[in-house]
Protein backbone atom coordinates (compact mmCIF):
# COMPACT_ATOMS: atom_id res chain seq x y z
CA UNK A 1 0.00 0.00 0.00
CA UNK A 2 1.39 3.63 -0.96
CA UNK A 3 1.85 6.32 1.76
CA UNK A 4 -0.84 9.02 1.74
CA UNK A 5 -0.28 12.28 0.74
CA UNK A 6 0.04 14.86 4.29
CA UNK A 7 -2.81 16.99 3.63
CA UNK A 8 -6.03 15.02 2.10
CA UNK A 9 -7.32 15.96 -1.41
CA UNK A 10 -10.51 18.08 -1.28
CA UNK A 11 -10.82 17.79 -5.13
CA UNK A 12 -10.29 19.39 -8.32
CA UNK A 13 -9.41 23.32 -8.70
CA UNK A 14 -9.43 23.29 -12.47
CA UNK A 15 -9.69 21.74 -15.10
CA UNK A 16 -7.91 22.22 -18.64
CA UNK A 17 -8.86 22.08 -22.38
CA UNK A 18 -6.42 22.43 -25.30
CA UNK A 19 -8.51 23.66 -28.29
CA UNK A 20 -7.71 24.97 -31.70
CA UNK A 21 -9.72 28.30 -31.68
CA UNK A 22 -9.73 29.85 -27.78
CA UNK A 23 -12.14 32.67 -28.87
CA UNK A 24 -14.18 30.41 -30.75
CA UNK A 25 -14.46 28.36 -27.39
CA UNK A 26 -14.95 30.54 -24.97
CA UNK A 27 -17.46 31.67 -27.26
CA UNK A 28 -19.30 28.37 -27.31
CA UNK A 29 -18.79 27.88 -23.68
CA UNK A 30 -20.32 31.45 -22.83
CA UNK A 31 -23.09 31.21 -25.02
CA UNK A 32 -24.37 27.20 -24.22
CA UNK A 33 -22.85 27.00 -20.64
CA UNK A 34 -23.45 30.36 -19.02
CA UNK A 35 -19.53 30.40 -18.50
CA UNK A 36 -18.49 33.74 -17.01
CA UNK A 37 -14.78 34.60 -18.99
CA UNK A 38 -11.91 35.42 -16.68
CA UNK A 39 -9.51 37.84 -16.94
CA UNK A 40 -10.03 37.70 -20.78
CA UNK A 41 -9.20 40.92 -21.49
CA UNK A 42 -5.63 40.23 -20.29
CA UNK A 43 -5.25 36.83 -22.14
CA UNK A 44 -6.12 38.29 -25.41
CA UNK A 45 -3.12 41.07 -24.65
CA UNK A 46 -0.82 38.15 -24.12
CA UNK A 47 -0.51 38.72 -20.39
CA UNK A 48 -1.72 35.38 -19.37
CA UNK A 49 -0.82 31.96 -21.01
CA UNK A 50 -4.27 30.66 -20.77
CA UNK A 51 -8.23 31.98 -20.68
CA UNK A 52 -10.38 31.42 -18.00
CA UNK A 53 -13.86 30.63 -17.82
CA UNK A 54 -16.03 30.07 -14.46
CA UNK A 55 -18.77 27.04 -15.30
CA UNK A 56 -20.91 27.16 -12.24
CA UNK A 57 -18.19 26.35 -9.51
CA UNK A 58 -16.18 24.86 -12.41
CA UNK A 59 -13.18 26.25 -12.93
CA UNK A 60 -11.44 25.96 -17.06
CA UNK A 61 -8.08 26.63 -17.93
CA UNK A 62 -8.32 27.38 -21.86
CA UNK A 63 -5.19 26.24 -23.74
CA UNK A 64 -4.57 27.25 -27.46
CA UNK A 65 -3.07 24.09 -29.05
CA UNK A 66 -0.81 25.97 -30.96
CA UNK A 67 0.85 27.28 -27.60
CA UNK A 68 -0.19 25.08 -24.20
CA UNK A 69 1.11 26.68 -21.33
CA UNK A 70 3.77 24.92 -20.00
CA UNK A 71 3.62 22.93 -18.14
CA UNK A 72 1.11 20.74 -19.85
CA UNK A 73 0.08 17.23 -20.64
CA UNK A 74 2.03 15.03 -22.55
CA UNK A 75 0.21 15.27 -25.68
CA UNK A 76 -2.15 18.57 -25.80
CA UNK A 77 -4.75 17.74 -28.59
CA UNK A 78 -7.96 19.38 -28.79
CA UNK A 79 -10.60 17.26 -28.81
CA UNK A 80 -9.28 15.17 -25.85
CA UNK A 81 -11.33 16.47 -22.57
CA UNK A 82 -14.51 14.30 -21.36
CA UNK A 83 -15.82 16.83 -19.17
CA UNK A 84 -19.38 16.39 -16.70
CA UNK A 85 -20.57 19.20 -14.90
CA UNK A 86 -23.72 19.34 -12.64
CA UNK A 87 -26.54 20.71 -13.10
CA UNK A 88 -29.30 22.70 -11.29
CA UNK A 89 -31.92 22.21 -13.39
CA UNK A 90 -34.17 19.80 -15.38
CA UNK A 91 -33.36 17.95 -18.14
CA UNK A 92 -36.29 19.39 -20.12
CA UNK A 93 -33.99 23.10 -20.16
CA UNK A 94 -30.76 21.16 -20.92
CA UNK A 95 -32.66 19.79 -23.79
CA UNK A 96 -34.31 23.34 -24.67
CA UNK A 97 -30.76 25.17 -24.46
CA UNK A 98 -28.62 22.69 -26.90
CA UNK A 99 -31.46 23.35 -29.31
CA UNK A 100 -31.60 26.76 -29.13
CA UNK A 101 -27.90 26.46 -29.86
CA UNK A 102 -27.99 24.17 -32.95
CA UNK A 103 -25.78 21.75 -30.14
CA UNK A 104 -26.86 18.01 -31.64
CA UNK A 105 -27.20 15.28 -28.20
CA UNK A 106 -24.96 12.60 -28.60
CA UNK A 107 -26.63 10.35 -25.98
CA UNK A 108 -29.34 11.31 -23.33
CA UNK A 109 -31.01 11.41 -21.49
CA UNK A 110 -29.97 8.62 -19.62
CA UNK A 111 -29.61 7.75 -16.29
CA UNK A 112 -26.27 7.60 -14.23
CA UNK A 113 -24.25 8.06 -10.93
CA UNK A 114 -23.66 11.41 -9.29
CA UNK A 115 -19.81 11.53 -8.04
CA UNK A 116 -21.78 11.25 -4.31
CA UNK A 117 -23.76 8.25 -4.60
CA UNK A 118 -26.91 9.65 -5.41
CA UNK A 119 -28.45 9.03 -8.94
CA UNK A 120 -28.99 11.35 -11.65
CA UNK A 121 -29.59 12.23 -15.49
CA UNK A 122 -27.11 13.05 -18.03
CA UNK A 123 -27.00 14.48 -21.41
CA UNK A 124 -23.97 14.31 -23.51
CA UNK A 125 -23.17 16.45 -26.74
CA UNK A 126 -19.34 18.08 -28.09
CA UNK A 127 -18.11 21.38 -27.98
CA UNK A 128 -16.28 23.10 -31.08
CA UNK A 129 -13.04 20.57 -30.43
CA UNK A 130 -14.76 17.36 -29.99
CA UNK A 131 -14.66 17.53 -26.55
CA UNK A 132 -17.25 15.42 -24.91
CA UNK A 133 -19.42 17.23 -22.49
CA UNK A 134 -22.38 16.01 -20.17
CA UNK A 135 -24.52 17.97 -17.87
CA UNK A 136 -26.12 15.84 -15.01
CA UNK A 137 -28.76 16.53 -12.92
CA UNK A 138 -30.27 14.68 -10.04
CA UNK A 139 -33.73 17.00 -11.38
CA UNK A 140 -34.52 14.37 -13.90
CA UNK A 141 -38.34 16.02 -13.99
């Protein structure tokens, strides 16, 4: 058995994304996800390697393929990121809000485990990369 780490994990702080068009993205993310951009301002004057965007209480780290900040994963590829966020909501407005956004469902709904036990709905469709996303909702009304 390995040694535990000092201080316990509490869980994630960010995530991060490599994609091939950041405005393009954080357009997409804005518009379908009600992401609030970070410090954008700045990233577009070069003063930060990445863009920010706040999903909820999800944090994103934005990387632009052609220059991942360093340090960065092995292989940075857009396209790459399976991503599930929760949801507040029913599955009725997730359904309402990919459509109003020409966002095709690639599966859902269907049901599926919460990260606390407790049971919920998911629906799955890509962002602009490829990226597979999912919103799930224990409201599966």
């Amino acid at each position: 058995m390995r040694e535990a780490l000092l201080v316990p994990v509490l869980g994630f702080d960010h995530v991060a994304i490599t994609v091939a068009d950041v405005d393009a993205t954080v357009d997409f993310y804005t518009r379908v996800l009600g992401a609030e951009p970070l410090l954008f301002d700045r990233w577009k004057r070069g003063e930060l390697p990445v863009a920010l965007l706040q999903v909820g209480a999800a944090r994103v780290s934005v990387h632009p393929a052609s220059a991942p900040a360093a340090p960065h994963a092995t292989t940075p590829t857009p396209g790459s990121a399976d991503l599930c966020f929760r949801y507040d909501g029913p599955v009725a407005a997730i359904l309402a809000t990919l459509a109003e956004h020409d966002v095709s469902v690639v599966d859902g709904p269907v049901p599926r485990p919460a990260s606390d036990g407790s049971r919920g709905t998911s629906v799955y469709f890509r962002d602009l990369d490829g990226n597979l996303l999912e919103l799930l909702t224990l409201d599966d009304g």
